[in-house]
C-alpha atoms as a PDB file:
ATOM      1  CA  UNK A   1      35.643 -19.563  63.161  1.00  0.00           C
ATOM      2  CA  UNK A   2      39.134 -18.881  64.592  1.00  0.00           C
ATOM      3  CA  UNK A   3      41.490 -20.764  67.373  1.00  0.00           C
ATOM      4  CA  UNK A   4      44.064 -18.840  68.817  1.00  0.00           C
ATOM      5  CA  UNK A   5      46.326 -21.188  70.936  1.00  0.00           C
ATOM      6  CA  UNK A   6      47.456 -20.278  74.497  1.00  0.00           C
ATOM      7  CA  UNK A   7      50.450 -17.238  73.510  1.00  0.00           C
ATOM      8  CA  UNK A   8      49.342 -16.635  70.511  1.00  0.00           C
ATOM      9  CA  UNK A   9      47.953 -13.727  68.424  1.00  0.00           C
ATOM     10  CA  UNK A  10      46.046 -12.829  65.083  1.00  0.00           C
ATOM     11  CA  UNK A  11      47.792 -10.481  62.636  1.00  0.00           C
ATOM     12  CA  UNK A  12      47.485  -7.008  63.710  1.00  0.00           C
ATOM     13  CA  UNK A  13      45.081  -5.942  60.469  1.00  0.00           C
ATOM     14  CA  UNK A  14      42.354  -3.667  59.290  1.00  0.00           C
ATOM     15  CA  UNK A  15      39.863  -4.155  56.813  1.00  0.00           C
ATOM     16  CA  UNK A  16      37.693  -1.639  54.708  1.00  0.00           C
ATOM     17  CA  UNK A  17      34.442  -3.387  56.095  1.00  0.00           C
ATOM     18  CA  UNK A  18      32.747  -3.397  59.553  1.00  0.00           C
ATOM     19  CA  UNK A  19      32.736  -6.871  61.440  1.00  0.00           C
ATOM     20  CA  UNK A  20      31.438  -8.665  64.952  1.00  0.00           C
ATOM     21  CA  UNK A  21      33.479 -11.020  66.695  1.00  0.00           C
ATOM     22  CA  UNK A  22      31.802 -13.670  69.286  1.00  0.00           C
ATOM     23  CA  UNK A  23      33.954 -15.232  71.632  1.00  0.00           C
ATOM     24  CA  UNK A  24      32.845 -18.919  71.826  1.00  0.00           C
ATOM     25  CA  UNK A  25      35.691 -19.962  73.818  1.00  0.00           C
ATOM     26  CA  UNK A  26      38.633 -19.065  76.170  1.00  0.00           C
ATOM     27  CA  UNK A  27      39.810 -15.406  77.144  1.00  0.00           C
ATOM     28  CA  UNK A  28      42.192 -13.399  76.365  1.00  0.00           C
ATOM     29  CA  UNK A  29      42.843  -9.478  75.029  1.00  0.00           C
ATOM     30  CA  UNK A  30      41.479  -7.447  71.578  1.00  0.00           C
ATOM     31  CA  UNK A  31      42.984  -4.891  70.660  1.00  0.00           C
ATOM     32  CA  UNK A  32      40.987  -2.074  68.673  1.00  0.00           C
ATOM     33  CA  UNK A  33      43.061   1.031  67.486  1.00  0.00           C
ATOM     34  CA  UNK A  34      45.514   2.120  70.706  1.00  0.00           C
ATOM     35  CA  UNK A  35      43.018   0.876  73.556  1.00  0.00           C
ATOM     36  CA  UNK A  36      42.891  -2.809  74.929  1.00  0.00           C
ATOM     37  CA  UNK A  37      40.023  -4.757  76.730  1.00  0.00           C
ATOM     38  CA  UNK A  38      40.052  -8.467  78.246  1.00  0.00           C
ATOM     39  CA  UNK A  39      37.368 -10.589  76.697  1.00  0.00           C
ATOM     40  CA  UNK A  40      36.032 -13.920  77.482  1.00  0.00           C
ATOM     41  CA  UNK A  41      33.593 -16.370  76.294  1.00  0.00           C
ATOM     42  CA  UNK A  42      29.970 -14.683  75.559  1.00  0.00           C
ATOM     43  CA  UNK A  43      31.918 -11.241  75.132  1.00  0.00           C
ATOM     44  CA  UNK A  44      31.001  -9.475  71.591  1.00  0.00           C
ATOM     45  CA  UNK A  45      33.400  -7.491  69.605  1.00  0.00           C
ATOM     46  CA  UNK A  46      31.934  -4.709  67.255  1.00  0.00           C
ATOM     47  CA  UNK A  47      35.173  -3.900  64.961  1.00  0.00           C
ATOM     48  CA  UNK A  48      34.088  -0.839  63.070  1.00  0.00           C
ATOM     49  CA  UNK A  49      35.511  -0.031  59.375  1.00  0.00           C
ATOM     50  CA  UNK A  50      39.423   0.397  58.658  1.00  0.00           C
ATOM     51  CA  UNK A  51      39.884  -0.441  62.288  1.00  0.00           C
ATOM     52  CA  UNK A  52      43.644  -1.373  63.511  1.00  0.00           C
ATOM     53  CA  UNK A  53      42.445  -4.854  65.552  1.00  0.00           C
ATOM     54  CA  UNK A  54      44.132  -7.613  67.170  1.00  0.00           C
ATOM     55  CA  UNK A  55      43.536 -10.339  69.244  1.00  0.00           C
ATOM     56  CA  UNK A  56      45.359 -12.001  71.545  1.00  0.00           C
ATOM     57  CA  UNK A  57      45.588 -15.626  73.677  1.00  0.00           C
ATOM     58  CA  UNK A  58      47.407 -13.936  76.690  1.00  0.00           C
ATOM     59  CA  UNK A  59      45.854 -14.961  79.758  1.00  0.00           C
ATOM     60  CA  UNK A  60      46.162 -18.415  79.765  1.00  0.00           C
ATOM     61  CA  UNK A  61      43.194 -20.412  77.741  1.00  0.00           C
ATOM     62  CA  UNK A  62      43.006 -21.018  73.853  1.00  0.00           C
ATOM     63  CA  UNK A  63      40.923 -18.021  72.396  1.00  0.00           C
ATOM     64  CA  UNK A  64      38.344 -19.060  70.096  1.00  0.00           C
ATOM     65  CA  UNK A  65      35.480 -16.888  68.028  1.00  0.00           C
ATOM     66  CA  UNK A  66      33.457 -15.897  65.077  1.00  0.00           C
ATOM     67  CA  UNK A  67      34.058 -13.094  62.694  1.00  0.00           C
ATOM     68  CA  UNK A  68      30.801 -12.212  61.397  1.00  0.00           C
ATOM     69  CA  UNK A  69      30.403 -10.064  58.437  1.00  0.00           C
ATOM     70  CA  UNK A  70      27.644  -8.346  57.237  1.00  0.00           C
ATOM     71  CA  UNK A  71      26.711  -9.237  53.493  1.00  0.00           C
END
């Protein structure tokens, strides 16, 4: 689980394995290679392999979700 307070942002990072994100909380912005989308609570991320991602805390609310990784 990770909180992202109002302003903030997660590292800008990629990672050699695929990944979902749940937001459980908030809204805010992900970023997934050069395109952005607004999420909010319920939304699901799908953050494929080596992808550039980011989120972001920018509209306001504390962003808050699960990174789930397959095994």
């Amino acid at each position: 689980y990770f909180e992202i307070e109002p302003g903030g942002f997660s590292s800008r990072e990629h990672h050699d394995h695929e990944h979902v994100v749940m937001v459980v909380q908030g809204q805010g912005t992900v970023w997934l290679g050069s395109a952005s989308k607004e999420i909010s609570e319920g939304d699901v991320v799908h953050v494929g392999p080596g992808e550039i991602h980011q989120f972001l805390a920018d509209r306001g609310d504390r962003l808050g979700f699960y990174c789930i990784v397959p095994a």
